[in-house]
N, C-alpha and C. Protein backbone atom coordinates (compact mmCIF):
# COMPACT_ATOMS: atom_id res chain seq x y z
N UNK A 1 131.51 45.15 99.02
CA UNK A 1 130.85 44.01 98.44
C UNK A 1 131.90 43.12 97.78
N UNK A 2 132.04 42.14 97.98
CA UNK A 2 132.92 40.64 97.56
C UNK A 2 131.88 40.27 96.04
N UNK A 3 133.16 40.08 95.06
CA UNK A 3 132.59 39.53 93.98
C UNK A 3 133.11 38.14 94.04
N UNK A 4 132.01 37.48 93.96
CA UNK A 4 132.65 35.59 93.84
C UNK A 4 133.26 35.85 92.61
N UNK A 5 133.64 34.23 92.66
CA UNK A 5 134.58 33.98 90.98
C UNK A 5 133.35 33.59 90.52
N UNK A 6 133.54 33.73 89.14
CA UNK A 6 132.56 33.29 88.22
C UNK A 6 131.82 34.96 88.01
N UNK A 7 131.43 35.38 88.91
CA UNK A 7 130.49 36.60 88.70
C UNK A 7 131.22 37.60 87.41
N UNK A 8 129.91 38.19 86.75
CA UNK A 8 130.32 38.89 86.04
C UNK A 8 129.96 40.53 86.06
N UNK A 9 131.49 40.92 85.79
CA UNK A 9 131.43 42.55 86.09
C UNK A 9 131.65 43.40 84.77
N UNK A 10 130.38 44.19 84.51
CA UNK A 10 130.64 44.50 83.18
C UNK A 10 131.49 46.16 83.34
N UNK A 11 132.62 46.46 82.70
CA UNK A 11 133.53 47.42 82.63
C UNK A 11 132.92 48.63 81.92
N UNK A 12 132.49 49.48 81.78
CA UNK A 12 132.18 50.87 81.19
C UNK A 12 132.86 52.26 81.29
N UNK A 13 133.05 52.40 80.36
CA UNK A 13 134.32 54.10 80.33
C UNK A 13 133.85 55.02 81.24
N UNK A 14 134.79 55.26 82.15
CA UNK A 14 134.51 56.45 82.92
C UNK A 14 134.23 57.78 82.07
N UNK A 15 133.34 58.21 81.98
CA UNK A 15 133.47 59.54 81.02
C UNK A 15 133.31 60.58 82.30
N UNK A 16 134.26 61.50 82.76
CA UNK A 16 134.66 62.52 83.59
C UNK A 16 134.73 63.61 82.58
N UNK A 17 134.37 64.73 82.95
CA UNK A 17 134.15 66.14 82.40
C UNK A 17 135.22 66.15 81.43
N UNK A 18 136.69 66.36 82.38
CA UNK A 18 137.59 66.57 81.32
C UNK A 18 137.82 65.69 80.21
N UNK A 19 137.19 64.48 80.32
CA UNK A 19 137.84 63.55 79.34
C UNK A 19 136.59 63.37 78.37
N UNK A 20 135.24 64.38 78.54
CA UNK A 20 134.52 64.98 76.95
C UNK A 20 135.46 65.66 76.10
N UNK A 21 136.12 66.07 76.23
CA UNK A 21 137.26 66.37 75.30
C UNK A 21 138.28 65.84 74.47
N UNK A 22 137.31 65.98 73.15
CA UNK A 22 138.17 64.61 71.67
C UNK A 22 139.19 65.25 70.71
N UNK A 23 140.10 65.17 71.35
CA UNK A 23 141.37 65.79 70.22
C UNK A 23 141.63 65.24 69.34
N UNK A 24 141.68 66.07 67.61
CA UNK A 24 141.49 65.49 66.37
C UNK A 24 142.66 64.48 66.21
N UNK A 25 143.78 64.79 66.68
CA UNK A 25 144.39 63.28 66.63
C UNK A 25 144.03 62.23 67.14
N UNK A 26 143.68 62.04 68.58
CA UNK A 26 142.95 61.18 69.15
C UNK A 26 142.58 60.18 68.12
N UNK A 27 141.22 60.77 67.70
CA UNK A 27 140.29 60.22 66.73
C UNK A 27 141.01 59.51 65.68
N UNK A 28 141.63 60.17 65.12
CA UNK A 28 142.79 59.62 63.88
C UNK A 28 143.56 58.52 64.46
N UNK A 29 143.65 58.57 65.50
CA UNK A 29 144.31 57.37 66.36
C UNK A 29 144.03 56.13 66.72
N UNK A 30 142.25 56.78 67.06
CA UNK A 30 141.69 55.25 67.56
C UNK A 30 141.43 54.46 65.81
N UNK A 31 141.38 55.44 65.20
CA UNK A 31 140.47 54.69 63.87
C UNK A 31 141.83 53.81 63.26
N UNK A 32 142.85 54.54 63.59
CA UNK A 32 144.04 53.51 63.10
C UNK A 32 144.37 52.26 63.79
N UNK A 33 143.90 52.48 65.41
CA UNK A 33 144.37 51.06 65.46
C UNK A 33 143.10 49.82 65.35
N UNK A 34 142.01 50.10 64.40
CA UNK A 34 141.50 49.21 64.23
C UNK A 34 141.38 49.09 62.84
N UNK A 35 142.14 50.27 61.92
CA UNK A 35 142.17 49.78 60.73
C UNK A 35 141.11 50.82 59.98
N UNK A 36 140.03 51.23 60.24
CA UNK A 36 139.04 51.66 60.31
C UNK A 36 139.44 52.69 59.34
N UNK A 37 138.65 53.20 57.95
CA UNK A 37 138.53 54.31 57.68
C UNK A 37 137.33 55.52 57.84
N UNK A 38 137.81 56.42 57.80
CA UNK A 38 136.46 57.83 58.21
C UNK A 38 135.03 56.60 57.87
N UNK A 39 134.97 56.36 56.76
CA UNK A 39 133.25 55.95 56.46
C UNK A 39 133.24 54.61 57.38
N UNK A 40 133.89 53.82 57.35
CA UNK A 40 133.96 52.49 58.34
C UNK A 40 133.48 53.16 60.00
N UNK A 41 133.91 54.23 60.66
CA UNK A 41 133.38 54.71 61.79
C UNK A 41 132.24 55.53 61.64
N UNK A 42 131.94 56.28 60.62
CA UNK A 42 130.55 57.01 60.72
C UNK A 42 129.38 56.04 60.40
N UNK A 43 129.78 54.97 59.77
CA UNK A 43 128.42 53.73 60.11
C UNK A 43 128.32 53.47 60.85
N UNK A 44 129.31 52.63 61.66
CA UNK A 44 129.27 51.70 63.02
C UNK A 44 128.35 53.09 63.62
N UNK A 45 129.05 54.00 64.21
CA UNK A 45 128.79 55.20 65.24
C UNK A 45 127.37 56.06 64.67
N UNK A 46 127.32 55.72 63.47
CA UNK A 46 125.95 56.36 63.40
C UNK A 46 126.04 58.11 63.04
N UNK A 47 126.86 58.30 62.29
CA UNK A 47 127.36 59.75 62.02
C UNK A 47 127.54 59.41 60.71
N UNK A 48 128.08 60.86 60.59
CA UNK A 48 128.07 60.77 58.82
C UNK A 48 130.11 61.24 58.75
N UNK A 49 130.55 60.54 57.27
CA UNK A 49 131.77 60.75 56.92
C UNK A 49 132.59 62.38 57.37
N UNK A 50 131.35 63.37 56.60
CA UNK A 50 131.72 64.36 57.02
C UNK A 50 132.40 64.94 58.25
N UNK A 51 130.87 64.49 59.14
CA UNK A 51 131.69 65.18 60.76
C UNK A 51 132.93 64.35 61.03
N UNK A 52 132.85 63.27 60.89
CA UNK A 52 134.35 62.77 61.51
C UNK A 52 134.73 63.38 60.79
N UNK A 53 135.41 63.60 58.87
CA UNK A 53 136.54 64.67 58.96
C UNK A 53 136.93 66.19 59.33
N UNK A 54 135.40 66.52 59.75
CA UNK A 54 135.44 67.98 60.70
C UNK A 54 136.02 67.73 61.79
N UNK A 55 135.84 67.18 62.23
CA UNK A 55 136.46 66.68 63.57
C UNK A 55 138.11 66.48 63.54
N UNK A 56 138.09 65.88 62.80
CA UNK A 56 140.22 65.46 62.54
C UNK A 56 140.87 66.62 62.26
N UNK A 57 139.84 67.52 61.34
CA UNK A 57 140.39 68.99 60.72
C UNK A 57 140.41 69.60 61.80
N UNK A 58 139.64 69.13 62.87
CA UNK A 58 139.38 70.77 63.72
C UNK A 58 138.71 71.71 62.97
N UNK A 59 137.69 71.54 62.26
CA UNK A 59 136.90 72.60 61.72
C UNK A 59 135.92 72.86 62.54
N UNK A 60 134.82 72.32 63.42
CA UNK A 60 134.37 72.55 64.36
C UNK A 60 134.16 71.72 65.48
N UNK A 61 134.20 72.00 66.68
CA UNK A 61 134.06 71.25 67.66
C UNK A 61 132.76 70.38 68.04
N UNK A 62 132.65 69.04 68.08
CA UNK A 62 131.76 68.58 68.12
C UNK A 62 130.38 68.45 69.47
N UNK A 63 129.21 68.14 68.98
CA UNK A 63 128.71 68.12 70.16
C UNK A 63 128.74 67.25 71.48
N UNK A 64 128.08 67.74 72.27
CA UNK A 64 128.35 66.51 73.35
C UNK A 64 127.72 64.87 72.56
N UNK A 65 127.13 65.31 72.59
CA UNK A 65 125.96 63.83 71.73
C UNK A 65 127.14 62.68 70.98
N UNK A 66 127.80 63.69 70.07
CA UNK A 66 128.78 63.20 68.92
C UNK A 66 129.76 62.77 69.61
N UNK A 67 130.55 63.35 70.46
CA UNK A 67 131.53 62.79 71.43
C UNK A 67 131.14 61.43 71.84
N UNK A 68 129.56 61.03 72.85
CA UNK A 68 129.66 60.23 73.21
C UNK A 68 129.19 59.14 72.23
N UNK A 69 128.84 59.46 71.17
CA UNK A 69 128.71 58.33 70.20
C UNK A 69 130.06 57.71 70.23
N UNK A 70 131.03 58.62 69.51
CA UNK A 70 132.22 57.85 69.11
C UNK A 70 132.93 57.22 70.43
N UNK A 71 133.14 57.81 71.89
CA UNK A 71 133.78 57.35 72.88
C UNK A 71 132.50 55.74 73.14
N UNK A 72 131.45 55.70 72.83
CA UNK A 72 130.84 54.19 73.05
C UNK A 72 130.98 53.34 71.67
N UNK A 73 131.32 53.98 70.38
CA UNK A 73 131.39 52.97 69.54
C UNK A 73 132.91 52.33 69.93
N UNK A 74 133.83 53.40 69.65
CA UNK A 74 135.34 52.75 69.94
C UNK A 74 135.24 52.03 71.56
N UNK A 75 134.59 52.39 72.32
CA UNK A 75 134.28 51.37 74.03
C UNK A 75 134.25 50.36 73.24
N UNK A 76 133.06 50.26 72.48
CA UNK A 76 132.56 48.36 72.66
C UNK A 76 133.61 47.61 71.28
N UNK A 77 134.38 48.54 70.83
CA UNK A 77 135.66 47.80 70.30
C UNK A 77 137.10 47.44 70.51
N UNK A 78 137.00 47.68 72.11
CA UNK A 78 137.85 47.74 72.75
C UNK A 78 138.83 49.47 72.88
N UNK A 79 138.68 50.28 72.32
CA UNK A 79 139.29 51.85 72.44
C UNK A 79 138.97 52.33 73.16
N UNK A 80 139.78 53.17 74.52
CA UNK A 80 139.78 53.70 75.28
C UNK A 80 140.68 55.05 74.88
N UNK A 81 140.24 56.15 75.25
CA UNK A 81 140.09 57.24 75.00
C UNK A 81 140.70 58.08 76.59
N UNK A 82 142.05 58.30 76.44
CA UNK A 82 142.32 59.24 77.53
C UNK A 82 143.25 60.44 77.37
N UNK A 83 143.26 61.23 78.59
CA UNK A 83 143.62 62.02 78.75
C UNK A 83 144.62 62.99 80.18
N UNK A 84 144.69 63.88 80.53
CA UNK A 84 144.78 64.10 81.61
C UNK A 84 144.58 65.67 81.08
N UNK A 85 144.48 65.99 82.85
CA UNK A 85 144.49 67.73 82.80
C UNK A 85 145.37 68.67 83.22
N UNK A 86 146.65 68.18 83.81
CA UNK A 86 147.59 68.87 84.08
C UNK A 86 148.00 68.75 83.28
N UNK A 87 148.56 67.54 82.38
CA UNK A 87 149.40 68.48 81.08
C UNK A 87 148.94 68.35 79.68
N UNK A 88 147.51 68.26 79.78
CA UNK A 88 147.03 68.71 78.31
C UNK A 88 147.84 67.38 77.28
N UNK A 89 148.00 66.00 78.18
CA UNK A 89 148.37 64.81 77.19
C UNK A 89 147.27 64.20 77.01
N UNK A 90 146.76 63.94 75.22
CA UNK A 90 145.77 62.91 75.03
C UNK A 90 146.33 61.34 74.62
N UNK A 91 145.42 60.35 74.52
CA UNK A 91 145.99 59.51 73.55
C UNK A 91 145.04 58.26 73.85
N UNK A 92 145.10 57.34 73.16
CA UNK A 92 143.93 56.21 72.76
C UNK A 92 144.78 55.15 73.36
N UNK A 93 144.02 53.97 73.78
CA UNK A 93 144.42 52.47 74.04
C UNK A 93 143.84 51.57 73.54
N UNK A 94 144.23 50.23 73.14
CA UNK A 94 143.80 49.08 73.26
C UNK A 94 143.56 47.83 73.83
N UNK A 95 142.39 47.87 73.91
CA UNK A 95 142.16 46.70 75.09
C UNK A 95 142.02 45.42 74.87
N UNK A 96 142.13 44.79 75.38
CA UNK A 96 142.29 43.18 74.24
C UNK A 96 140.20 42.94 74.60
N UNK A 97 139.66 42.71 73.92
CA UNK A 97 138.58 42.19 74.50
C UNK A 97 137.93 40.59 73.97
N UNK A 98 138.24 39.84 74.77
CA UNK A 98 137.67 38.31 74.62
C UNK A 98 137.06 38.10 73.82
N UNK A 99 137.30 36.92 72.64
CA UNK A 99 137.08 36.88 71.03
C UNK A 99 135.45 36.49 71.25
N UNK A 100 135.47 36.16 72.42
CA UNK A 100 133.42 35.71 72.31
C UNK A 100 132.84 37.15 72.46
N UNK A 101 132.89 38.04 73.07
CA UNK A 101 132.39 39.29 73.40
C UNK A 101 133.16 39.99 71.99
N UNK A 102 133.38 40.00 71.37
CA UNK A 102 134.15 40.82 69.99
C UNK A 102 133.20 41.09 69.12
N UNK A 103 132.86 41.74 68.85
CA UNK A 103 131.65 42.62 67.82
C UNK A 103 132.40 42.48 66.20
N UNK A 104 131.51 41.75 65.58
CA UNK A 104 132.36 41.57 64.37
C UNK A 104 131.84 42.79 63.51
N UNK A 105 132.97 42.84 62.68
CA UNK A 105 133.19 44.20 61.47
C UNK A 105 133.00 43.73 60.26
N UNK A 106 132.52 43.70 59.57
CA UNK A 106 132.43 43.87 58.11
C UNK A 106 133.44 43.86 57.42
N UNK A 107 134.38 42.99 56.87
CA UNK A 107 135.33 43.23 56.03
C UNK A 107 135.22 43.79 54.74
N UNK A 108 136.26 44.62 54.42
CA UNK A 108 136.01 45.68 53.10
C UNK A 108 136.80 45.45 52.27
N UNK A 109 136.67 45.20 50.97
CA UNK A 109 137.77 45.23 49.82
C UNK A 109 138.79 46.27 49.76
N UNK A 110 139.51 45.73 49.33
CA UNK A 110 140.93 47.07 48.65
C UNK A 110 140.82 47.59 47.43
């Protein structure tokens, strides 16, 4: 199928088996490159402070549910979340995403 110009193709994270798998740095990773602290992501994502720092600790492994919260909150902020399986490398990206489609954040005092 031929996409004309103009058409619009909306992009969504491949989530593949191996890549349900959220390594506590990861997480610590994506939240840094948006600045984000623990409570700044358990609002957006709809979780509570706690589990994200269970999660960073590695105190327990989260559920599937919780995974895909955070892999669609950091999606629609541009964070991509990868991995591979031969050598057990994780690590986060940033995607530039077009300032009209940009989900605005709440700015927080210091």
């Amino acid at each position: 199928m031929a996409i004309a110009q103009g058409d619009h193709v909306e992009m969504k994270p491949a989530l593949s088996l191996y890549r349900r798998v959220l390594a506590p740095a990861q997480l610590r990773a994506a939240r840094s490159l948006l600045d984000w602290t623990r409570h700044d992501l358990a609002q957006i994502a709809g979780l509570s402070p706690e589990t994200i720092k269970n999660i960073e600790h590695g105190t327990f492994t989260p559920t599937e549910a919780t995974v895909q919260k955070i892999f669609e909150t950091f999606a629609k902020h541009g964070v991509d979340f990868i991995s591979t399986n031969s050598t057990n490398a994780y690590g986060v990206i940033l995607i530039a995403i077009p300032p009209q489609e940009a989900p605005v954040v709440e700015a927080r005092s210091c």
